[in-house]
Protein backbone atom coordinates (compact mmCIF):
# COMPACT_ATOMS: atom_id res chain seq x y z
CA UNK A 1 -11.46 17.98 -111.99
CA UNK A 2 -10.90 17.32 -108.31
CA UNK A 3 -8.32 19.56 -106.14
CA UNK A 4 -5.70 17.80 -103.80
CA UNK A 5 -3.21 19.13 -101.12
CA UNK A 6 -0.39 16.65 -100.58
CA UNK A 7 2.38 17.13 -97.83
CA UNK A 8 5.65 15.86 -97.87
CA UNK A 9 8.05 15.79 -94.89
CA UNK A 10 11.82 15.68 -94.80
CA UNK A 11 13.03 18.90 -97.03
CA UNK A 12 14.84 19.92 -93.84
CA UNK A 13 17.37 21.99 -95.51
CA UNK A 14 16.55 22.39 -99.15
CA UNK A 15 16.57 25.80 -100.65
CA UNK A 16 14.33 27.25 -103.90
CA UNK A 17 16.29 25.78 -106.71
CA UNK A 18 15.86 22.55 -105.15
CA UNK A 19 12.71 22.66 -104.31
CA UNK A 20 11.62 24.09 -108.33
CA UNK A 21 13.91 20.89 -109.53
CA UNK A 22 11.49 18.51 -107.21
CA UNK A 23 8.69 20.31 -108.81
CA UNK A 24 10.34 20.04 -111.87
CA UNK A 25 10.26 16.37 -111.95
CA UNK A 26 6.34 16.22 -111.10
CA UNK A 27 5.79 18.46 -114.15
CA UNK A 28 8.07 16.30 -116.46
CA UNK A 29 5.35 13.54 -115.55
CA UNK A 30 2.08 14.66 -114.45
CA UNK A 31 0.45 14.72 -117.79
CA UNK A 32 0.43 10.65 -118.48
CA UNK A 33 -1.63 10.66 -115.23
CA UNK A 34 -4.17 13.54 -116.00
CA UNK A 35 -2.42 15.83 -112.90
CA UNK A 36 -1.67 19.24 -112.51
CA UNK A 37 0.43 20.58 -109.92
CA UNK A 38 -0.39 24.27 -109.68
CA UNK A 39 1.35 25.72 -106.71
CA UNK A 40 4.07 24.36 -104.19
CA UNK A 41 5.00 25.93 -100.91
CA UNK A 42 7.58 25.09 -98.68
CA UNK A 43 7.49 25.23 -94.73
CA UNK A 44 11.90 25.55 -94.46
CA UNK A 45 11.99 25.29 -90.82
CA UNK A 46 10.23 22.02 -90.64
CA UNK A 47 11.04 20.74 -94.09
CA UNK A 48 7.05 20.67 -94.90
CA UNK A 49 6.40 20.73 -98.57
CA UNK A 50 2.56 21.53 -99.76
CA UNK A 51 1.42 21.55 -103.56
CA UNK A 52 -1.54 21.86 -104.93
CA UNK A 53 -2.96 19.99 -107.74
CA UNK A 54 -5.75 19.14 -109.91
CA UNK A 55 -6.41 15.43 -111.21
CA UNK A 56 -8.49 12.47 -111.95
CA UNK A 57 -8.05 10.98 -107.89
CA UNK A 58 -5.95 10.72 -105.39
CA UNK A 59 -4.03 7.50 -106.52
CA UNK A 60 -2.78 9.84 -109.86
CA UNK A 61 -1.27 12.53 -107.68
CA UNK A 62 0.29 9.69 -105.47
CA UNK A 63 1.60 8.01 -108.82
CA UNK A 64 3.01 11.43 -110.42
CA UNK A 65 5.03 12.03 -107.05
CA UNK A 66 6.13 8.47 -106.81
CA UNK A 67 7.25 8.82 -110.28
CA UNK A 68 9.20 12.22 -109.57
CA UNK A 69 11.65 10.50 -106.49
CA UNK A 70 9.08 12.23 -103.71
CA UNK A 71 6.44 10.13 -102.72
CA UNK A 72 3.78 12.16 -100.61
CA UNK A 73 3.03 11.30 -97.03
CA UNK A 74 -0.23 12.69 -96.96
CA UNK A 75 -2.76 13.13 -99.41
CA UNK A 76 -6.14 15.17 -99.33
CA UNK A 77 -9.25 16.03 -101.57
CA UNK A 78 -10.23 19.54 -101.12
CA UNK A 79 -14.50 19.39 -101.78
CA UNK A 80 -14.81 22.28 -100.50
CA UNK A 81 -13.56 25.91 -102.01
CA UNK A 82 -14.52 29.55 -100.38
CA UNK A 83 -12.57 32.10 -103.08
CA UNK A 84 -12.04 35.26 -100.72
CA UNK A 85 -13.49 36.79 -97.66
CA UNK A 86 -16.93 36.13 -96.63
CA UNK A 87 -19.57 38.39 -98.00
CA UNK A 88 -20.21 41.21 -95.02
CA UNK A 89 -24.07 41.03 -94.46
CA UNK A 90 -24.72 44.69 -93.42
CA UNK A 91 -27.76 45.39 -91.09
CA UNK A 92 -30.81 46.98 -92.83
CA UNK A 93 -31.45 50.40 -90.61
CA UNK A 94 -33.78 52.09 -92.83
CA UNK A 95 -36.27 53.73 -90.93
CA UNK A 96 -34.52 53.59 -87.73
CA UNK A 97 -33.62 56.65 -85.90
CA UNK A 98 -30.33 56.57 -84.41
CA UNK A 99 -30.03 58.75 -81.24
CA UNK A 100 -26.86 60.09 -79.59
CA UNK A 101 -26.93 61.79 -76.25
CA UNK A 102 -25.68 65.63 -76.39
CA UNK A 103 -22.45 65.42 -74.69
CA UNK A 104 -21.64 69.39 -75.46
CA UNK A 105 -22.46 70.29 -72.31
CA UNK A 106 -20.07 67.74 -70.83
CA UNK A 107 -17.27 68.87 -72.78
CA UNK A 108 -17.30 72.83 -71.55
């Protein structure tokens, strides 16, 4: 199942409970379109709403949010996932001698 980030604009000024109603209303209907919304954030200051959602294509995520009162105003597969950091590759140094200059006498 494809992943999708939607963004709405205009929830200058709504607070949590509104914002889980809104989300609310996608969940009532996201099943007859084969969507999932998993995860909604809110940006407060500039009234930017972002969820997250699995589904069949772009049109069905469009149609559950239509459906809901909220249509998005952007809409975008995510093909591409990294889950956590980067793996660290870590130099090999066996067999090389590491040298440090004696600084005792420098300290005195």
């Amino acid at each position: 199942m494809a992943k999708f980030m939607d963004i709405h604009n205009g929830f200058i000024g709504v607070t949590e409970l509104q914002l889980r109603e809104a989300v609310g209303r996608d969940l009532a209907v996201e099943a007859a379109d084969g969507v999932h919304f998993e995860h909604t954030w809110l940006d407060a200051e500039s009234g930017t709403a972002f969820c997250l959602s699995s589904g069949p294509s772009k049109e069905a995520v469009r149609r559950v949010h239509d459906k809901a009162g909220h249509p998005a105003q952007e809409i975008y597969e995510l093909s591409v996932e990294v889950e956590g950091p980067p793996p660290v590759v870590r130099p090999n140094l066996t067999g090389v001698a590491a040298t440090w200059p004696d600084t005792r006498e420098q300290i005195k």
